[in-house]
C-alpha atoms as a PDB file:
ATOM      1  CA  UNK A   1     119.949-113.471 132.399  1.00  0.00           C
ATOM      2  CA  UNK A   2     122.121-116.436 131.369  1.00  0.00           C
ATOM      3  CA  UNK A   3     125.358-115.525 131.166  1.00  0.00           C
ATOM      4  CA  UNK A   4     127.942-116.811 133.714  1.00  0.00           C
ATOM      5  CA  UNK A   5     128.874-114.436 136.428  1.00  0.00           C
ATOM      6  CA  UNK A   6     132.404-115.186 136.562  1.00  0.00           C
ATOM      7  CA  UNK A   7     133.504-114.725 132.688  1.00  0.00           C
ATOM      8  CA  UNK A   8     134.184-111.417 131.693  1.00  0.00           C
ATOM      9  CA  UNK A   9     131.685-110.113 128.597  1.00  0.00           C
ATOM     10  CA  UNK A  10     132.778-108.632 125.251  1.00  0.00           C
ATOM     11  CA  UNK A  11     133.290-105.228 126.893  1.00  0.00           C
ATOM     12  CA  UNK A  12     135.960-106.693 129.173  1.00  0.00           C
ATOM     13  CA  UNK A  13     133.579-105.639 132.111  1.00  0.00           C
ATOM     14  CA  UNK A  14     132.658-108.572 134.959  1.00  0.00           C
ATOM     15  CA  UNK A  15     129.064-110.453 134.198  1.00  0.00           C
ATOM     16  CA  UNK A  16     127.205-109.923 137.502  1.00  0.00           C
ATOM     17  CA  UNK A  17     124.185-112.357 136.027  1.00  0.00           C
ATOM     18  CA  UNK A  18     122.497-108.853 135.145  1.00  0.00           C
ATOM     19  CA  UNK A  19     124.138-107.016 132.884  1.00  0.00           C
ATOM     20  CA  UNK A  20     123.176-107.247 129.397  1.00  0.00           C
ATOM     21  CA  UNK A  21     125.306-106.146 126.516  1.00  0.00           C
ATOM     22  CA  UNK A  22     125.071-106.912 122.735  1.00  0.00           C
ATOM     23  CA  UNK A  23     127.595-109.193 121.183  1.00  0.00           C
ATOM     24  CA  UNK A  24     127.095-112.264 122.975  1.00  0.00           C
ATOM     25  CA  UNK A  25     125.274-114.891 121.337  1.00  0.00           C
ATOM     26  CA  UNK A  26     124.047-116.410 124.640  1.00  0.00           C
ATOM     27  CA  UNK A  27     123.111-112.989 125.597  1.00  0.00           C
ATOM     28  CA  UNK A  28     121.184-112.081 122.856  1.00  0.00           C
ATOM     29  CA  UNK A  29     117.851-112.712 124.299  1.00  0.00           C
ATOM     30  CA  UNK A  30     118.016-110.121 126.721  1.00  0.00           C
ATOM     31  CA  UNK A  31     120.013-107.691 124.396  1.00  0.00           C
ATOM     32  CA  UNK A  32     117.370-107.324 122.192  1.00  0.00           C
ATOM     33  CA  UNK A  33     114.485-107.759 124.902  1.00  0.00           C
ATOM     34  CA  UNK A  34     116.058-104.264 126.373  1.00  0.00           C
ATOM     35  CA  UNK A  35     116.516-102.759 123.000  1.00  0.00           C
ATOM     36  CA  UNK A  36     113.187-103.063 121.916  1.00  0.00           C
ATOM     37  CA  UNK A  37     112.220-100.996 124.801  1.00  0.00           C
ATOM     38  CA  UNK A  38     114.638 -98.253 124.084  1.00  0.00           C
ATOM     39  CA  UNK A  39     113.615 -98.070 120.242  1.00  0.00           C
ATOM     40  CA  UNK A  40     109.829 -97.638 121.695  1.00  0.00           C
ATOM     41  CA  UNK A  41     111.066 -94.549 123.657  1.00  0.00           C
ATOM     42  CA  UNK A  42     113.881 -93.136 121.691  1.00  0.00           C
ATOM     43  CA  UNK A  43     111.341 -90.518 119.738  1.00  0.00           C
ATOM     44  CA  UNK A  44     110.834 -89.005 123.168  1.00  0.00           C
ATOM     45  CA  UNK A  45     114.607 -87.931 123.824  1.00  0.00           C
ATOM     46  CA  UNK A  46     114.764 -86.551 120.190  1.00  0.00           C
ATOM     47  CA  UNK A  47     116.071 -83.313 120.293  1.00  0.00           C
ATOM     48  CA  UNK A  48     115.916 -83.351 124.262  1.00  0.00           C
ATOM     49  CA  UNK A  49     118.486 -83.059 126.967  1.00  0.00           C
ATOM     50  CA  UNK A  50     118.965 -86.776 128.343  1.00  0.00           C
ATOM     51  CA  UNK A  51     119.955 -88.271 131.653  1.00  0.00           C
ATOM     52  CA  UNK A  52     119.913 -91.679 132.139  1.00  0.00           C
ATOM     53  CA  UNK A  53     120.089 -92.554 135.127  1.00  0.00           C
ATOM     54  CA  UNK A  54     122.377 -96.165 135.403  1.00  0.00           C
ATOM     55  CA  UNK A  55     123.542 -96.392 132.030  1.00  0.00           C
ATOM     56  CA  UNK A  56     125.232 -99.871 133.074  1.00  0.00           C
ATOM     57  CA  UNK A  57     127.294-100.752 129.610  1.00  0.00           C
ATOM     58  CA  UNK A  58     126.129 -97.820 127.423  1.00  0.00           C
ATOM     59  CA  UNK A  59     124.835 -99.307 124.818  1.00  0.00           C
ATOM     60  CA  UNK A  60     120.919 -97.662 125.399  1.00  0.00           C
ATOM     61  CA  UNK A  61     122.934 -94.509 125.909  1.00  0.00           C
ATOM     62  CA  UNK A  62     124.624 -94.457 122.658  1.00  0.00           C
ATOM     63  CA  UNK A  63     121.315 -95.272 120.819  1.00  0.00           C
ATOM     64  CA  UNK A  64     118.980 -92.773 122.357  1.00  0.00           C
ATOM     65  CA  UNK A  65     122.319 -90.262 121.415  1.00  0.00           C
ATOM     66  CA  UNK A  66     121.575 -90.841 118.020  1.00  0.00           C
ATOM     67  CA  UNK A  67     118.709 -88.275 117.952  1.00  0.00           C
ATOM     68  CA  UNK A  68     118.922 -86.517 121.613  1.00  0.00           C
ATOM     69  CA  UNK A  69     120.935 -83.065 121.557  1.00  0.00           C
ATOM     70  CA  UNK A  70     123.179 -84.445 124.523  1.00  0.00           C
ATOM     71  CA  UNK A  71     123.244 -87.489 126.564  1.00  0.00           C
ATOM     72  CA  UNK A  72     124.733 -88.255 129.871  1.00  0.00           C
ATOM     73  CA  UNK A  73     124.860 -91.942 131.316  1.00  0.00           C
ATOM     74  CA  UNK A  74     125.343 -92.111 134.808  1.00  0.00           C
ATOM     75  CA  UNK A  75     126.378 -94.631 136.568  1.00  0.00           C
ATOM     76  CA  UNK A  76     127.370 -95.850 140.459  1.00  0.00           C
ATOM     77  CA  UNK A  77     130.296 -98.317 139.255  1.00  0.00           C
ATOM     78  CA  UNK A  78     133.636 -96.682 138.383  1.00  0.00           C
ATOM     79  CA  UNK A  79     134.924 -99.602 135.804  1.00  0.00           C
ATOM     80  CA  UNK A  80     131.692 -99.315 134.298  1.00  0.00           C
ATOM     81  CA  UNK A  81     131.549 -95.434 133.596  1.00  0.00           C
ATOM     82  CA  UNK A  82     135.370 -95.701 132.505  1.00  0.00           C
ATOM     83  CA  UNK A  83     134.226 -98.445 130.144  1.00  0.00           C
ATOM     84  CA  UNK A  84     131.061 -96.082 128.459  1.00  0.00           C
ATOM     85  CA  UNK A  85     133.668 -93.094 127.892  1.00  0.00           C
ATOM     86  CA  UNK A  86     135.943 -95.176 126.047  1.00  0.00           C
ATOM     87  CA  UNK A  87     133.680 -96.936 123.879  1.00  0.00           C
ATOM     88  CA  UNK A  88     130.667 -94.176 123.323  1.00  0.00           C
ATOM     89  CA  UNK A  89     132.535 -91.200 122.926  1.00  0.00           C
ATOM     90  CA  UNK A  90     128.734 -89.268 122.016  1.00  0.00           C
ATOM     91  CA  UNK A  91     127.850 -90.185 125.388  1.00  0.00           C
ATOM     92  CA  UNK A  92     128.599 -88.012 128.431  1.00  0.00           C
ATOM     93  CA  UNK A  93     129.428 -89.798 131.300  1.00  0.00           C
ATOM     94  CA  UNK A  94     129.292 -89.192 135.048  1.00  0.00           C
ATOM     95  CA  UNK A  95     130.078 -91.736 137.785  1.00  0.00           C
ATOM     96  CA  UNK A  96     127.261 -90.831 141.150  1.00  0.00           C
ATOM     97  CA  UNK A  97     124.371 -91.829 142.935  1.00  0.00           C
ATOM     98  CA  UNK A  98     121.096 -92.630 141.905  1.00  0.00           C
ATOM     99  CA  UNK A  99     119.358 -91.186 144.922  1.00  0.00           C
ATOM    100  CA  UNK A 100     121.612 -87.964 144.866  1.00  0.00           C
ATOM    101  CA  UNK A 101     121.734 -86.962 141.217  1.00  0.00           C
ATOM    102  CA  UNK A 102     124.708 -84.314 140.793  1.00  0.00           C
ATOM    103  CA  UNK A 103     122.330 -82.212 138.746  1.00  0.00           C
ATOM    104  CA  UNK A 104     120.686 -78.798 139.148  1.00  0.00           C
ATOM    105  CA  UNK A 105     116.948 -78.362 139.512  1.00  0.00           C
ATOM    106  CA  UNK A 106     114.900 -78.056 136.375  1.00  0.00           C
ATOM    107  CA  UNK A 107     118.263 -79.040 134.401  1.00  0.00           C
ATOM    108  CA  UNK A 108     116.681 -81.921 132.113  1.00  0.00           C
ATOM    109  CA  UNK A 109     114.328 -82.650 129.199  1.00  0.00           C
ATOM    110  CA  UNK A 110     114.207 -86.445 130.192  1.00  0.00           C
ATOM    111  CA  UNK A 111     115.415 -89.020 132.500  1.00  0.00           C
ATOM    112  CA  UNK A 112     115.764 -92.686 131.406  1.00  0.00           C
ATOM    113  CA  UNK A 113     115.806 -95.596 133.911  1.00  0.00           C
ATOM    114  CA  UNK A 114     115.868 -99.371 131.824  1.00  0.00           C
ATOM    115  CA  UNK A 115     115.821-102.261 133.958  1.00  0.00           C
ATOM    116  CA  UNK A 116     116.956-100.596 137.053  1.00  0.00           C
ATOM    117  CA  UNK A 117     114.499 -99.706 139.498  1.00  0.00           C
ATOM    118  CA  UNK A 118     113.826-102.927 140.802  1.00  0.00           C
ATOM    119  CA  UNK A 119     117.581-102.536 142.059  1.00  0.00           C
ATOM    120  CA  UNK A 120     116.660 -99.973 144.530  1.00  0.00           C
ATOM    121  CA  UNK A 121     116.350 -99.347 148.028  1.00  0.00           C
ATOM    122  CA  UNK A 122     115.046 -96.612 148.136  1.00  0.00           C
ATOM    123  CA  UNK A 123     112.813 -96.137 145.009  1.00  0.00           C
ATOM    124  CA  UNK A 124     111.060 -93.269 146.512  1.00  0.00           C
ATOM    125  CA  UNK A 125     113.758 -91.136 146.670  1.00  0.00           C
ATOM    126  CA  UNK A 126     115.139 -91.915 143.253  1.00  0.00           C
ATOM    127  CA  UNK A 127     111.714 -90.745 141.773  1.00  0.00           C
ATOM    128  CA  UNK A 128     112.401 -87.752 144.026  1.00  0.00           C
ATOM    129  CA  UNK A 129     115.372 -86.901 142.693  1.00  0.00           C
ATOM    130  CA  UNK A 130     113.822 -87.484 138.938  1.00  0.00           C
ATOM    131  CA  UNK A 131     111.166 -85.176 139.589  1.00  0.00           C
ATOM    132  CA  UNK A 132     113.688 -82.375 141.106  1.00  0.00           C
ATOM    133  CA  UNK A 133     116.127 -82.474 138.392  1.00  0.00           C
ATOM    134  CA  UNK A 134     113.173 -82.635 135.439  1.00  0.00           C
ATOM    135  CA  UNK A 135     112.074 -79.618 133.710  1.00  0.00           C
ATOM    136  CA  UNK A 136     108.208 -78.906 133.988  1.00  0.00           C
ATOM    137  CA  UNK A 137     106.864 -81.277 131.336  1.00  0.00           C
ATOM    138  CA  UNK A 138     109.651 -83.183 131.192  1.00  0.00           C
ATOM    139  CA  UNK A 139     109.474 -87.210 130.950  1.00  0.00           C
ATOM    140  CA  UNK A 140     110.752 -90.167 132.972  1.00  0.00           C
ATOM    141  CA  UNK A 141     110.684 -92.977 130.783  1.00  0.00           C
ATOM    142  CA  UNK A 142     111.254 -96.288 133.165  1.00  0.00           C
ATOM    143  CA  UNK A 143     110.784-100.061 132.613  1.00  0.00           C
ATOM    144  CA  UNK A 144     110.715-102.815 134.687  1.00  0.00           C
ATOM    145  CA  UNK A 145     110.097-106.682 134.848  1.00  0.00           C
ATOM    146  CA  UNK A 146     106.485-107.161 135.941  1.00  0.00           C
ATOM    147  CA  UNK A 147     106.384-108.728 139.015  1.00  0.00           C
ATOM    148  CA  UNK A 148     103.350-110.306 138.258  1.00  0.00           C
ATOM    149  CA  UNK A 149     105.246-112.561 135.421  1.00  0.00           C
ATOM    150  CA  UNK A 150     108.973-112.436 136.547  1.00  0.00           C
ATOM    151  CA  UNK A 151     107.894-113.670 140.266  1.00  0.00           C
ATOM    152  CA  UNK A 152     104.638-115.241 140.079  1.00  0.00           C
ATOM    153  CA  UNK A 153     102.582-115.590 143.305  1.00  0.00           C
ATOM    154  CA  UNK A 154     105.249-114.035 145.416  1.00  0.00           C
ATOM    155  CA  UNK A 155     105.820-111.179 147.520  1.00  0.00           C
ATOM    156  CA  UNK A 156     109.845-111.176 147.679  1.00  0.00           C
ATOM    157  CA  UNK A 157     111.938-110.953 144.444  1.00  0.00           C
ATOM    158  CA  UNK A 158     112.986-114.205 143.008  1.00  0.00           C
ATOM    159  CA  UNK A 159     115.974-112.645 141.558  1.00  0.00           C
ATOM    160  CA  UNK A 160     118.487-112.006 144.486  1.00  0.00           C
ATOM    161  CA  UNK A 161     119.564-108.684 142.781  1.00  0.00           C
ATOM    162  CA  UNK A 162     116.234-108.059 142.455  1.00  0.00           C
ATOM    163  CA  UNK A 163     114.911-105.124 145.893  1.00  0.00           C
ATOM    164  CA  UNK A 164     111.333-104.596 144.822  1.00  0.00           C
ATOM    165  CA  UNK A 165     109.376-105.922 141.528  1.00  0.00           C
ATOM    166  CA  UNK A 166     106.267-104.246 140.916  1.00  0.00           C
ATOM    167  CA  UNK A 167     102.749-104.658 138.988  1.00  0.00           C
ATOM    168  CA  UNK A 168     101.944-102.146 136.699  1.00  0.00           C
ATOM    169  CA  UNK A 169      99.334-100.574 139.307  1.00  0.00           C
ATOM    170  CA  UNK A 170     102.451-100.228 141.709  1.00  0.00           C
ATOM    171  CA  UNK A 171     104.443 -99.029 139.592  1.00  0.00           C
ATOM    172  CA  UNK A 172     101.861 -96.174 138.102  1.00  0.00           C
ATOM    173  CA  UNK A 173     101.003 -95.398 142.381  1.00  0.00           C
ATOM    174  CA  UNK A 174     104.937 -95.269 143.125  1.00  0.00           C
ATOM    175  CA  UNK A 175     105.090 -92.540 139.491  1.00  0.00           C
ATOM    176  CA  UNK A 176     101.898 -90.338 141.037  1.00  0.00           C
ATOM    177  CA  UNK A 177     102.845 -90.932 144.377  1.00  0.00           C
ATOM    178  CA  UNK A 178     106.088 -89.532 143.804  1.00  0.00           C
ATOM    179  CA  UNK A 179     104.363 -85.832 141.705  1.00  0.00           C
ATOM    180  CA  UNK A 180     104.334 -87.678 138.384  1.00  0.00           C
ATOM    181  CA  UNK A 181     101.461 -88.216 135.571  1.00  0.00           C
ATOM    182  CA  UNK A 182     101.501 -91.534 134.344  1.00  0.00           C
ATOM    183  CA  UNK A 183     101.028 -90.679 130.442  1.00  0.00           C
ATOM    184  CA  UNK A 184     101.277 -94.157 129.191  1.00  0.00           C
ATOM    185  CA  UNK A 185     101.814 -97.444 131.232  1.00  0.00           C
ATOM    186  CA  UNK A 186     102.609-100.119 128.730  1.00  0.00           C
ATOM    187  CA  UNK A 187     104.132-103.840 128.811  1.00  0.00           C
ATOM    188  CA  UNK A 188     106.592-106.040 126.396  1.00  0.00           C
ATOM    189  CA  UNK A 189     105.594-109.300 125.262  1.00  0.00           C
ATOM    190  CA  UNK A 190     106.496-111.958 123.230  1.00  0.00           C
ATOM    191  CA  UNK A 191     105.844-111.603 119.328  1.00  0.00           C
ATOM    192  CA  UNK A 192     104.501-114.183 116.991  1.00  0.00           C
ATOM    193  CA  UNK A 193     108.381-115.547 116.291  1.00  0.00           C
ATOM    194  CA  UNK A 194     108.681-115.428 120.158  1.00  0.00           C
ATOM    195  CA  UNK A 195     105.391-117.405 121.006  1.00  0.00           C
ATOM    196  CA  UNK A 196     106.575-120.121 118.133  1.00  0.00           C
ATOM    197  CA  UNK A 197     109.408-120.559 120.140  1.00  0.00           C
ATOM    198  CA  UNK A 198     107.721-120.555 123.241  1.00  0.00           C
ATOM    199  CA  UNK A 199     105.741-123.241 122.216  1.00  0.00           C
ATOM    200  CA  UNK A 200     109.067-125.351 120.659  1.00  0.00           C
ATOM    201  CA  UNK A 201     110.598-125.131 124.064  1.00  0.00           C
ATOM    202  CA  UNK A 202     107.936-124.688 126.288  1.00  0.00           C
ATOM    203  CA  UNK A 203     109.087-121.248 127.540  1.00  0.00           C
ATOM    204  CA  UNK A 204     111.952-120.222 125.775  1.00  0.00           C
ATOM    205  CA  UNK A 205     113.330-118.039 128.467  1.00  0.00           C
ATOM    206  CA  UNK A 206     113.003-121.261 131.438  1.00  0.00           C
ATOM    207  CA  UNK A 207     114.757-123.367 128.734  1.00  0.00           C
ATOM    208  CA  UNK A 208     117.687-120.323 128.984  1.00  0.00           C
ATOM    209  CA  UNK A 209     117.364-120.372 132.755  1.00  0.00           C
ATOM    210  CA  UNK A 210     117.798-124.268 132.794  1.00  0.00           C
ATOM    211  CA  UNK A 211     121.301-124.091 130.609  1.00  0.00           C
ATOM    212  CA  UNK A 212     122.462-121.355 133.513  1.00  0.00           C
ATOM    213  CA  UNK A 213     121.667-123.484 136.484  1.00  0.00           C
ATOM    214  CA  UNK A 214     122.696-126.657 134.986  1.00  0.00           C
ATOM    215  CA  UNK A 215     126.013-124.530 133.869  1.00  0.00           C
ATOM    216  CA  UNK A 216     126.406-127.249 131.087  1.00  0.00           C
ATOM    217  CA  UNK A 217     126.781-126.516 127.187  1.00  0.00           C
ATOM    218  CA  UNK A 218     123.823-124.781 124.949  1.00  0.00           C
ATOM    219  CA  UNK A 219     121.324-127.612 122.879  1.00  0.00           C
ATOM    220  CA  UNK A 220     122.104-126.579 119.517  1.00  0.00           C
ATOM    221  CA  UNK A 221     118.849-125.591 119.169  1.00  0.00           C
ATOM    222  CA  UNK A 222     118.116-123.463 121.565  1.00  0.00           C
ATOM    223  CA  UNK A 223     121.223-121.076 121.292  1.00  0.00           C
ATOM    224  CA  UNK A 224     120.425-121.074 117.346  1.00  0.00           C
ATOM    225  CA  UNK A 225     117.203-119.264 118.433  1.00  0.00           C
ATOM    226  CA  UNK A 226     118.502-117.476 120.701  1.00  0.00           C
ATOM    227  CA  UNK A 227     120.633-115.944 118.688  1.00  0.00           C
ATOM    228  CA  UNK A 228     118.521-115.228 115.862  1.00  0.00           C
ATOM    229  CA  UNK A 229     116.198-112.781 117.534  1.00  0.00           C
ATOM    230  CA  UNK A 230     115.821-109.759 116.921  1.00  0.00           C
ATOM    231  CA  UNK A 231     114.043-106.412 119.014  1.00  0.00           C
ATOM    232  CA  UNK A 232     110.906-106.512 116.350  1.00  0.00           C
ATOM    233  CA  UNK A 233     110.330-110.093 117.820  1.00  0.00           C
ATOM    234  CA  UNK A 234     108.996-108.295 121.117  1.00  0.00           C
ATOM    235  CA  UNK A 235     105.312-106.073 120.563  1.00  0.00           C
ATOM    236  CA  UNK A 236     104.603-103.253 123.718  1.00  0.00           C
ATOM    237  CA  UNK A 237     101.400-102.249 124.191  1.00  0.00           C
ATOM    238  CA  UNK A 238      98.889-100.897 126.451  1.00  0.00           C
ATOM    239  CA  UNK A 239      96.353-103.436 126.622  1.00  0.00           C
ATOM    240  CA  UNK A 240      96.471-106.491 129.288  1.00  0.00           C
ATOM    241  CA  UNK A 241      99.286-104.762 130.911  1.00  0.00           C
ATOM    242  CA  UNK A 242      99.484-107.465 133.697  1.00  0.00           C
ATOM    243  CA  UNK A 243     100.160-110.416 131.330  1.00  0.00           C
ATOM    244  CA  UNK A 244     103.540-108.532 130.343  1.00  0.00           C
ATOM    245  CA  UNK A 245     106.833-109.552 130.821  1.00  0.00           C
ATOM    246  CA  UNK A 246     108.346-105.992 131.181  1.00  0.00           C
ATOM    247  CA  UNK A 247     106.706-103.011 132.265  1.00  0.00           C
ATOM    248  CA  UNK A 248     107.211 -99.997 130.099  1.00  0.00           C
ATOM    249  CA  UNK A 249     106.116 -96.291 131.751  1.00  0.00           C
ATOM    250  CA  UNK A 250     106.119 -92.810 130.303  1.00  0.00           C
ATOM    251  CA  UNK A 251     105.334 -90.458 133.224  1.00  0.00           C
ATOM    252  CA  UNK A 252     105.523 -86.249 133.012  1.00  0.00           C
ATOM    253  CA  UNK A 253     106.674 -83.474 135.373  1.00  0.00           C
ATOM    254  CA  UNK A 254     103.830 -81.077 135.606  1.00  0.00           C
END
């Protein structure tokens, strides 16, 4: 992500460099990036008891509460959880640990992970814990970068907040491994607005990285694009998986 670390964002919560939250044009890239993945899996939490699992600003929350019969974000941080109660009051909010979730077995109907489990230590335990706390049938929906695309050619993260990337054939053995079935294993591209402006800038999301390293102002240009996309400007699908920028995984609880 682009934004700078040591400005607070709209929310009045700290930029780390990885949180993304809408209402920032410089931002908006990533906003809608991650909200195109939670449109593609909001029909699943329709009318289901939802957990996610690190909720970070709430936003994803508060959507996938639109059609869920309850959601609860949970997150580690305490400014962060006091920041989701005030501003989603749909959402239920609890403040724990991934790899301890303060639920009961079979308590769920799905549990959502965005953009987190490359965070993890110990990503065998959180799937553990997603497994325990999941009814039979119910679904872990999970997405990821692709670690084939966000850190080409290497085997250690290239983002420093970044524990473990994976392929999609690492992430669908860590899902089985842990007792899951991998129902659909998916990635998120670039649509044909996205690849225009790929080709204008040579890779519209190195052009972003550039302006953060450099730290100096935003080319006209490029933050006018920025800005004007929107989540139908990404496509997921099922085919070429490995090309993706962001994994996107359904798996079930037998």
């Amino acid at each position: 992500m682009t934004a700078d670390p040591a400005a607070p964002d709209s929310s009045g919560l700290p930029l780390t460099g990885e949180r993304t939250v809408p209402g920032i044009p410089e931002e908006n890239y990533w906003f809608r990036r991650h909200e195109a993945a939670y449109l593609m899996l909001a029909p699943y939490c329709r009318d289901a008891v939802v957990l996610e699992a690190g909720c970070g600003e709430g936003y994803g929350a508060d959507l996938l509460a639109g059609s869920a019969r309850a959601v609860v974000g949970l997150d580690y941080d305490e400014l962060t959880t006091r920041h989701v109660a005030r501003k989603y009051p749909r959402v239920h909010v609890l403040r724990g640990n991934l790899v301890m979730l303060p639920f009961a077995d079979s308590s769920v109907d799905v549990v959502v992970n965005l953009q987190v489990i490359e965070h993890l230590w110990e990503q065998e335990r959180f799937l553990s814990e997603c497994l325990r706390v999941l009814r039979p049938g119910g679904r872990l929906l999970v997405t990821t970068p692709n670690r084939i695309t966000f850190s080409p050619g290497r085997d250690t993260p290239l983002n420093p907040f970044h524990t473990r990337e994976l392929s999609g054939a690492e992430l669908t053995e860590l899902l089985t491994g842990a007792g899951f079935r991998v129902e659909v294993m998916a990635g998120l591209r670039h649509g044909p607005a996205l690849l225009g402006a790929d080709a204008r800038f040579g890779s519209v999301i190195q052009a972003q990285m550039d302006v953060a390293v450099s730290a100096g102002p935003w080319p006209a240009e490029l933050l006018a694009c920025v800005e004007a996309v929107s989540s139908a400007d990404f496509e997921i699908s099922e085919s070429d998986v490995d090309s993706s920028l962001d994994l996107v995984g359904v798996a079930v609880k037998p």
